[in-house]
N, C-alpha and C. Protein backbone atom coordinates (compact mmCIF):
# COMPACT_ATOMS: atom_id res chain seq x y z
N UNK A 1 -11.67 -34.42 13.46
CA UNK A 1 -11.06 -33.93 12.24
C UNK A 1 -9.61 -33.56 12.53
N UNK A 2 -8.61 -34.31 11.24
CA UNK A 2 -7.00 -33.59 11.85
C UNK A 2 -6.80 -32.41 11.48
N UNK A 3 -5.74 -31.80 12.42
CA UNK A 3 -5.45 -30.57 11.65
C UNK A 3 -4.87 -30.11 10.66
N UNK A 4 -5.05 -28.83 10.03
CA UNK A 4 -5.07 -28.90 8.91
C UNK A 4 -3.72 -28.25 8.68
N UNK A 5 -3.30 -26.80 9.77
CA UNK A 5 -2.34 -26.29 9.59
C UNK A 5 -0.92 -27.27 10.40
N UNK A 6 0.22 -27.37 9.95
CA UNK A 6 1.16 -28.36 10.40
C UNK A 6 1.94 -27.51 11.73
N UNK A 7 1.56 -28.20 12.79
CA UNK A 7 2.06 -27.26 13.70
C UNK A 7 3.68 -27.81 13.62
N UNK A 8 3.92 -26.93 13.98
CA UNK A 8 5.90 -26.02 14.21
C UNK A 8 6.16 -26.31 15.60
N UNK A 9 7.30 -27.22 16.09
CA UNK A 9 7.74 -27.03 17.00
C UNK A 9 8.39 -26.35 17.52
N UNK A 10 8.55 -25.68 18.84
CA UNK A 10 9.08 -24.50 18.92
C UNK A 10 8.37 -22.98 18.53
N UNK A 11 7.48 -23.18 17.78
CA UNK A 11 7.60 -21.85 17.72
C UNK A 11 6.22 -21.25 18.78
N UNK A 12 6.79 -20.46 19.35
CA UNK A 12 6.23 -19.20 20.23
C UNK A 12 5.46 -18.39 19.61
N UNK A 13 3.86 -18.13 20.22
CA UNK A 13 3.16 -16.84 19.67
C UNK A 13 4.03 -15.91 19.56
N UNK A 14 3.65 -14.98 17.79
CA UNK A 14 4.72 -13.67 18.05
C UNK A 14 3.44 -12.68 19.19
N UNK A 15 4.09 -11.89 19.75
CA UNK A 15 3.96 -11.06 20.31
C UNK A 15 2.81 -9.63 19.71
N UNK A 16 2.43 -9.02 19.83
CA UNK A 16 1.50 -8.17 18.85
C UNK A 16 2.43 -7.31 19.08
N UNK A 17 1.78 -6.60 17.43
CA UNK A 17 2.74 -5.53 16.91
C UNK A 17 2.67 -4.60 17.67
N UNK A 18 3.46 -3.38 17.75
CA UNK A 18 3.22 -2.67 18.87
C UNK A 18 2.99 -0.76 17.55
N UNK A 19 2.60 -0.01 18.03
CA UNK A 19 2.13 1.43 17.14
C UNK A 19 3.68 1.42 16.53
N UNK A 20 4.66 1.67 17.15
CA UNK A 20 5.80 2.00 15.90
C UNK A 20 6.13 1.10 15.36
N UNK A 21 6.11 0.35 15.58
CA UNK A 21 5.91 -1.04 14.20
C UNK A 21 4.84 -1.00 13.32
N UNK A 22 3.88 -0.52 13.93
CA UNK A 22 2.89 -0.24 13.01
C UNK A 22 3.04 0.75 11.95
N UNK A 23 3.55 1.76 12.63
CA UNK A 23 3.85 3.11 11.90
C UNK A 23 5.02 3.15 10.61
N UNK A 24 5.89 2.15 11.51
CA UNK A 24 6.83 1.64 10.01
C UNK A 24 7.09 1.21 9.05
N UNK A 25 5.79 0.03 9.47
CA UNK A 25 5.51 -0.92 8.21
C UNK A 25 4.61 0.02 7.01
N UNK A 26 3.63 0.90 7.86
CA UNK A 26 2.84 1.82 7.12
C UNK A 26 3.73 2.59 6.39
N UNK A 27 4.70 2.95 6.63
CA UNK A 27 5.43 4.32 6.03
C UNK A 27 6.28 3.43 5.13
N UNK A 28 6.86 2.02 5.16
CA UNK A 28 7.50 1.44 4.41
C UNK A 28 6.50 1.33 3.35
N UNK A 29 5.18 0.99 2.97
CA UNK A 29 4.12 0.67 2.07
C UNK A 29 4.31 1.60 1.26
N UNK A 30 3.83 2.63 2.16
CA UNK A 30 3.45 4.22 1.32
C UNK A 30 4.83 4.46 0.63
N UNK A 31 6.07 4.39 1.03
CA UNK A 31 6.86 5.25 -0.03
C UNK A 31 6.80 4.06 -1.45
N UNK A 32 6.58 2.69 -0.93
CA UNK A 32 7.23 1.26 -1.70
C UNK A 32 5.71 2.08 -3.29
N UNK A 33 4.48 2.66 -2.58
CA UNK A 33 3.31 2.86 -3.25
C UNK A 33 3.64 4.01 -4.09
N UNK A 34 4.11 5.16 -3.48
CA UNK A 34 4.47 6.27 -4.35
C UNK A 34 5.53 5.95 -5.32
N UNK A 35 6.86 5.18 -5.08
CA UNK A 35 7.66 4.67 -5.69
C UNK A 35 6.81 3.92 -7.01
N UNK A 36 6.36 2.76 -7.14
CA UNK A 36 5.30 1.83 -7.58
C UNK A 36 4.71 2.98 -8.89
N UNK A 37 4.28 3.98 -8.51
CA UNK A 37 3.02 4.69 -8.90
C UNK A 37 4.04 5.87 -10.46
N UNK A 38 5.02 6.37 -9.33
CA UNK A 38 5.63 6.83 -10.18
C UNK A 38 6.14 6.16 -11.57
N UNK A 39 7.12 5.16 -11.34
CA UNK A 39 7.41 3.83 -12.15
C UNK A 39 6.36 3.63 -13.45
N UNK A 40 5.20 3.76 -12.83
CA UNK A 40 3.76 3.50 -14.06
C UNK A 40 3.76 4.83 -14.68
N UNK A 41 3.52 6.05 -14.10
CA UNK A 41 3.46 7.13 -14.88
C UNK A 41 4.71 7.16 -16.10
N UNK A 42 6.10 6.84 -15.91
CA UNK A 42 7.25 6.60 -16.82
C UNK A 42 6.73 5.67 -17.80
N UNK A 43 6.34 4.65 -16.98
CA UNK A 43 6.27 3.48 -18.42
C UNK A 43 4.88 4.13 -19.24
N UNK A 44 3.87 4.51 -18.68
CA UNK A 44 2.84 4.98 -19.37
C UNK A 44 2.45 6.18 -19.37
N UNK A 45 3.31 7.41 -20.20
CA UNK A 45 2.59 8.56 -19.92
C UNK A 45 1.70 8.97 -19.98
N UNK A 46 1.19 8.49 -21.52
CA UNK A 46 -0.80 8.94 -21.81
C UNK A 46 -1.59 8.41 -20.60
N UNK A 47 -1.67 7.49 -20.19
CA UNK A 47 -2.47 6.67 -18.98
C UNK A 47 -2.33 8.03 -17.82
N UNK A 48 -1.03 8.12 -17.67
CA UNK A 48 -0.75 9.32 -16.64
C UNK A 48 -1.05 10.64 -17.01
N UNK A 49 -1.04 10.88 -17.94
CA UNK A 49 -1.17 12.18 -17.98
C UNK A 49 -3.49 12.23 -18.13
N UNK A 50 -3.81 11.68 -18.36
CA UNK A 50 -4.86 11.44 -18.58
C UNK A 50 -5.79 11.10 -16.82
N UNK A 51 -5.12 10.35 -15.97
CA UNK A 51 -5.44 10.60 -14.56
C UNK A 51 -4.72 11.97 -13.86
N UNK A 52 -4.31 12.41 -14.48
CA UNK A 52 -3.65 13.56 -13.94
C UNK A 52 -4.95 14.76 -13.84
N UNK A 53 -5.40 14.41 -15.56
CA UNK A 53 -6.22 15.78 -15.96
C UNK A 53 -7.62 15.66 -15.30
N UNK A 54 -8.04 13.69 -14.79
CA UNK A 54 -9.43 13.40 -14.04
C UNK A 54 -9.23 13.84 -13.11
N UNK A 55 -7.94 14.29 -12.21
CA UNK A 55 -7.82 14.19 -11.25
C UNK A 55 -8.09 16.29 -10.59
N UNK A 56 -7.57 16.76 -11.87
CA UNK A 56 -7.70 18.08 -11.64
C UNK A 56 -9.44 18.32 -12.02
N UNK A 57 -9.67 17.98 -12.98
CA UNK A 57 -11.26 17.84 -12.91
C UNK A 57 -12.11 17.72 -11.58
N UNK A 58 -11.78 16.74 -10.85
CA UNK A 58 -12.28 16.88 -9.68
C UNK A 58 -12.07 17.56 -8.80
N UNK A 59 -10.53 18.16 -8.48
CA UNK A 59 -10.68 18.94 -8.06
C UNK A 59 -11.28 20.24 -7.92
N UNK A 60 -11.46 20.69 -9.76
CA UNK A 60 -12.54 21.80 -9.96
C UNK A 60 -13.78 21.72 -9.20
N UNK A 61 -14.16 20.22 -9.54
CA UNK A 61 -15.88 21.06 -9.29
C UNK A 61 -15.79 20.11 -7.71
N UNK A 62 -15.14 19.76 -6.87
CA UNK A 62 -15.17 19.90 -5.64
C UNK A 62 -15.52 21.03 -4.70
N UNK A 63 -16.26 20.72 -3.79
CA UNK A 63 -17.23 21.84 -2.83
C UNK A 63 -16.78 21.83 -2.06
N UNK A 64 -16.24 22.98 -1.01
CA UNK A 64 -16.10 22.82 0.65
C UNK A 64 -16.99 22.92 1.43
């Protein structure tokens, strides 16, 4: 069977990521997510304000 992916000349395994690369890409997500999240609450306040109030709900009847 041929292959399917077109191999690349030249190119070299990358290398594995190493923890602060890891850590960066993670922290780049998360703000890109909070950013993202906020953005929706503006365009939709009822939607937002309405997960806001599920959200304190649960926190009520949450147990430690």
């Amino acid at each position: 069977m041929a292959d399917t992916q077109p191999s690349r000349e030249g190119d070299a395994p990358e290398p594995p990521e190493t923890a602060a690369q890891r850590r960066a890409r993670r922290a780049q997500f998360l703000r890109d997510l909070v950013e993202a999240r906020a953005l929706r609450d503006r365009v939709q306040p009822r939607r937002a304000r309405a997960a806001r109030m599920r959200q304190q709900m649960r926190m009520r009847t949450f147990r430690w």
